[in-house]
Protein backbone atom coordinates (compact mmCIF):
# COMPACT_ATOMS: atom_id res chain seq x y z
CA UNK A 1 -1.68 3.62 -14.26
CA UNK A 2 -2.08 6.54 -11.55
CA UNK A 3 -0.81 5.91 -8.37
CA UNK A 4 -3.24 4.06 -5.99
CA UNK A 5 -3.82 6.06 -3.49
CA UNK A 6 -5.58 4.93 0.14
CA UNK A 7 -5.53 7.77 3.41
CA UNK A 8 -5.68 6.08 7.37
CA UNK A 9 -7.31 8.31 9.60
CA UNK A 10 -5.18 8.33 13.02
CA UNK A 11 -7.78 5.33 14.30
CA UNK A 12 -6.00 3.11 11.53
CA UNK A 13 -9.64 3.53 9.74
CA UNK A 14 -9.46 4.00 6.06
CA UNK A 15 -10.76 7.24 5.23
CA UNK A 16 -10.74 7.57 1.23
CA UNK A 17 -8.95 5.47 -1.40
CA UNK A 18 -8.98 6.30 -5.50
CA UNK A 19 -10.03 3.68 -8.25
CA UNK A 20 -6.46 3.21 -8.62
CA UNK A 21 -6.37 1.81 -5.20
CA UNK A 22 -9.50 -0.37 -5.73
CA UNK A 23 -8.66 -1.62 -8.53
CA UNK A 24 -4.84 -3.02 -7.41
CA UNK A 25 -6.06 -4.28 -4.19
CA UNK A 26 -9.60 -5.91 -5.85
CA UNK A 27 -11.28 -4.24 -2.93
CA UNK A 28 -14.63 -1.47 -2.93
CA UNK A 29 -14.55 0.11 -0.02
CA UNK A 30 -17.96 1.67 -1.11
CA UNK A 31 -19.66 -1.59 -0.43
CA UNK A 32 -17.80 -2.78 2.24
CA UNK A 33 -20.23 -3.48 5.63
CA UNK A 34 -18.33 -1.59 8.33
CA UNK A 35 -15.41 -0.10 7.90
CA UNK A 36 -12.24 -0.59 6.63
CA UNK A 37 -8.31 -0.75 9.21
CA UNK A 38 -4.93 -0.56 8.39
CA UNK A 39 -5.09 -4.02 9.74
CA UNK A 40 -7.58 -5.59 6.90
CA UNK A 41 -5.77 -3.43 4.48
CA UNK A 42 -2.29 -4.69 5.25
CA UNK A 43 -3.84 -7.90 5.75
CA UNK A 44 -5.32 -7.43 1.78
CA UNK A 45 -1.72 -6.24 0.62
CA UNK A 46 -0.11 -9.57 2.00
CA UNK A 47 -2.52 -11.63 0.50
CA UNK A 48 -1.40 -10.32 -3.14
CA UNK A 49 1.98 -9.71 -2.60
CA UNK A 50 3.13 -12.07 0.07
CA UNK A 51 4.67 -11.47 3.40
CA UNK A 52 6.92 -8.54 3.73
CA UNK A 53 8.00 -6.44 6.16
CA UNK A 54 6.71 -3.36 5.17
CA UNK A 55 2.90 -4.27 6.31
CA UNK A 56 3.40 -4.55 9.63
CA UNK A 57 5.80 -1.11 9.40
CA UNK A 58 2.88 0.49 7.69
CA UNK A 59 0.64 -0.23 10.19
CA UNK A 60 2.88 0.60 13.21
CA UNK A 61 3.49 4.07 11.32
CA UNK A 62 -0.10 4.59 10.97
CA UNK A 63 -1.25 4.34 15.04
CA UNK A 64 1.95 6.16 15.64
CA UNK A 65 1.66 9.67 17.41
CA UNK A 66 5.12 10.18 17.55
CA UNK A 67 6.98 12.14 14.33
CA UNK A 68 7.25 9.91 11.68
CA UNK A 69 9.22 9.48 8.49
CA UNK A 70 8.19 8.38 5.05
CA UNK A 71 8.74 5.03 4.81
CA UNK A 72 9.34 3.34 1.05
CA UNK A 73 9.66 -0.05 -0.58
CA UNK A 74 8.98 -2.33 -3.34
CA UNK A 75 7.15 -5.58 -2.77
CA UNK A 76 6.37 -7.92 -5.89
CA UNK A 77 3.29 -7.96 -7.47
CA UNK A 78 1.74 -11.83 -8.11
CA UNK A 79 3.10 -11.81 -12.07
CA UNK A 80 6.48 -10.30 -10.71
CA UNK A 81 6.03 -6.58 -11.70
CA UNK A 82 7.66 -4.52 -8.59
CA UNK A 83 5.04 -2.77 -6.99
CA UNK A 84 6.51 0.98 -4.92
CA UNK A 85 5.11 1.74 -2.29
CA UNK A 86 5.13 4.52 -0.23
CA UNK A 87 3.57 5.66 3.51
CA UNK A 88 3.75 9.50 3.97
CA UNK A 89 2.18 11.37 7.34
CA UNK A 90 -0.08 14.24 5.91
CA UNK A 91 -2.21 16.62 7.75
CA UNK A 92 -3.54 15.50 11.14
CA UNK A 93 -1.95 12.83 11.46
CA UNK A 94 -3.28 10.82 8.82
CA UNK A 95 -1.30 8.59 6.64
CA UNK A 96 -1.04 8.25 2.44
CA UNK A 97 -0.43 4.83 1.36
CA UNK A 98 0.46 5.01 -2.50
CA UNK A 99 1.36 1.95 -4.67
CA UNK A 100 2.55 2.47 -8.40
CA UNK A 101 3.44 -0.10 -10.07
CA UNK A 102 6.63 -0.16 -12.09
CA UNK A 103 7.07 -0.61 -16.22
CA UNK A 104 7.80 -3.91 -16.55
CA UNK A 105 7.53 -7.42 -14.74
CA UNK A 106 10.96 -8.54 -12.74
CA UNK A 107 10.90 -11.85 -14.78
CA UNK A 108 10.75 -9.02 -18.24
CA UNK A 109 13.90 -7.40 -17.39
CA UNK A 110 16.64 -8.30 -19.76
CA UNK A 111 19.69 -10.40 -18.11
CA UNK A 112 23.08 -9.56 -18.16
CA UNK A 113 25.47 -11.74 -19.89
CA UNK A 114 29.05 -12.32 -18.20
């Protein structure tokens, strides 16, 4: 699976997300009536993957003027596959959320013995 891929405008609006992005988060923006904040969208990403702190650190870094940093994680996904993710400032000070999720569910991994 491609990375899902969502930009934030500097208003916390959502600007453009891929099918990748659509399809993780079970949202279509396209059809949506208004638009779309970092706020609903972190608010979508803790619905799936439970509480964590990096929602509320994405959304901070998204209404943030200031220089920022790339901030990365890794939240679990609802069958226990760890889901990266990744907030990056680009160009104007927008922000890239990306989300790939990794090979294999947590519970999949072998276990060590002794």
């Amino acid at each position: 699976m491609p990375e899902a891929v969502a930009v934030f405008r500097t208003s916390g609006e959502l600007a453009l997300s891929n099918r990748a992005y659509d399809a993780l988060w079970q949202v279509e923006p396209g059809t949506t009536l208004g638009r779309v904040t970092i706020l609903d969208a972190t608010r979508r990403w803790q619905e799936i993957c439970g509480a964590s702190m990096l929602w509320p650190q994405a959304r901070a870094f998204c209404l943030r003027s200031a220089e920022r940093l790339t901030i990365e994680g890794e939240v679990p996904l609802p069958d226990g596959t760890p889901l990266r993710c990744r907030f990056v400032p680009i160009q104007g000070g927008a922000m890239l959320a990306g989300f790939t999720p990794a090979a294999a569910p947590l519970s999949a991994l072998p276990q060590s013995s002794g």
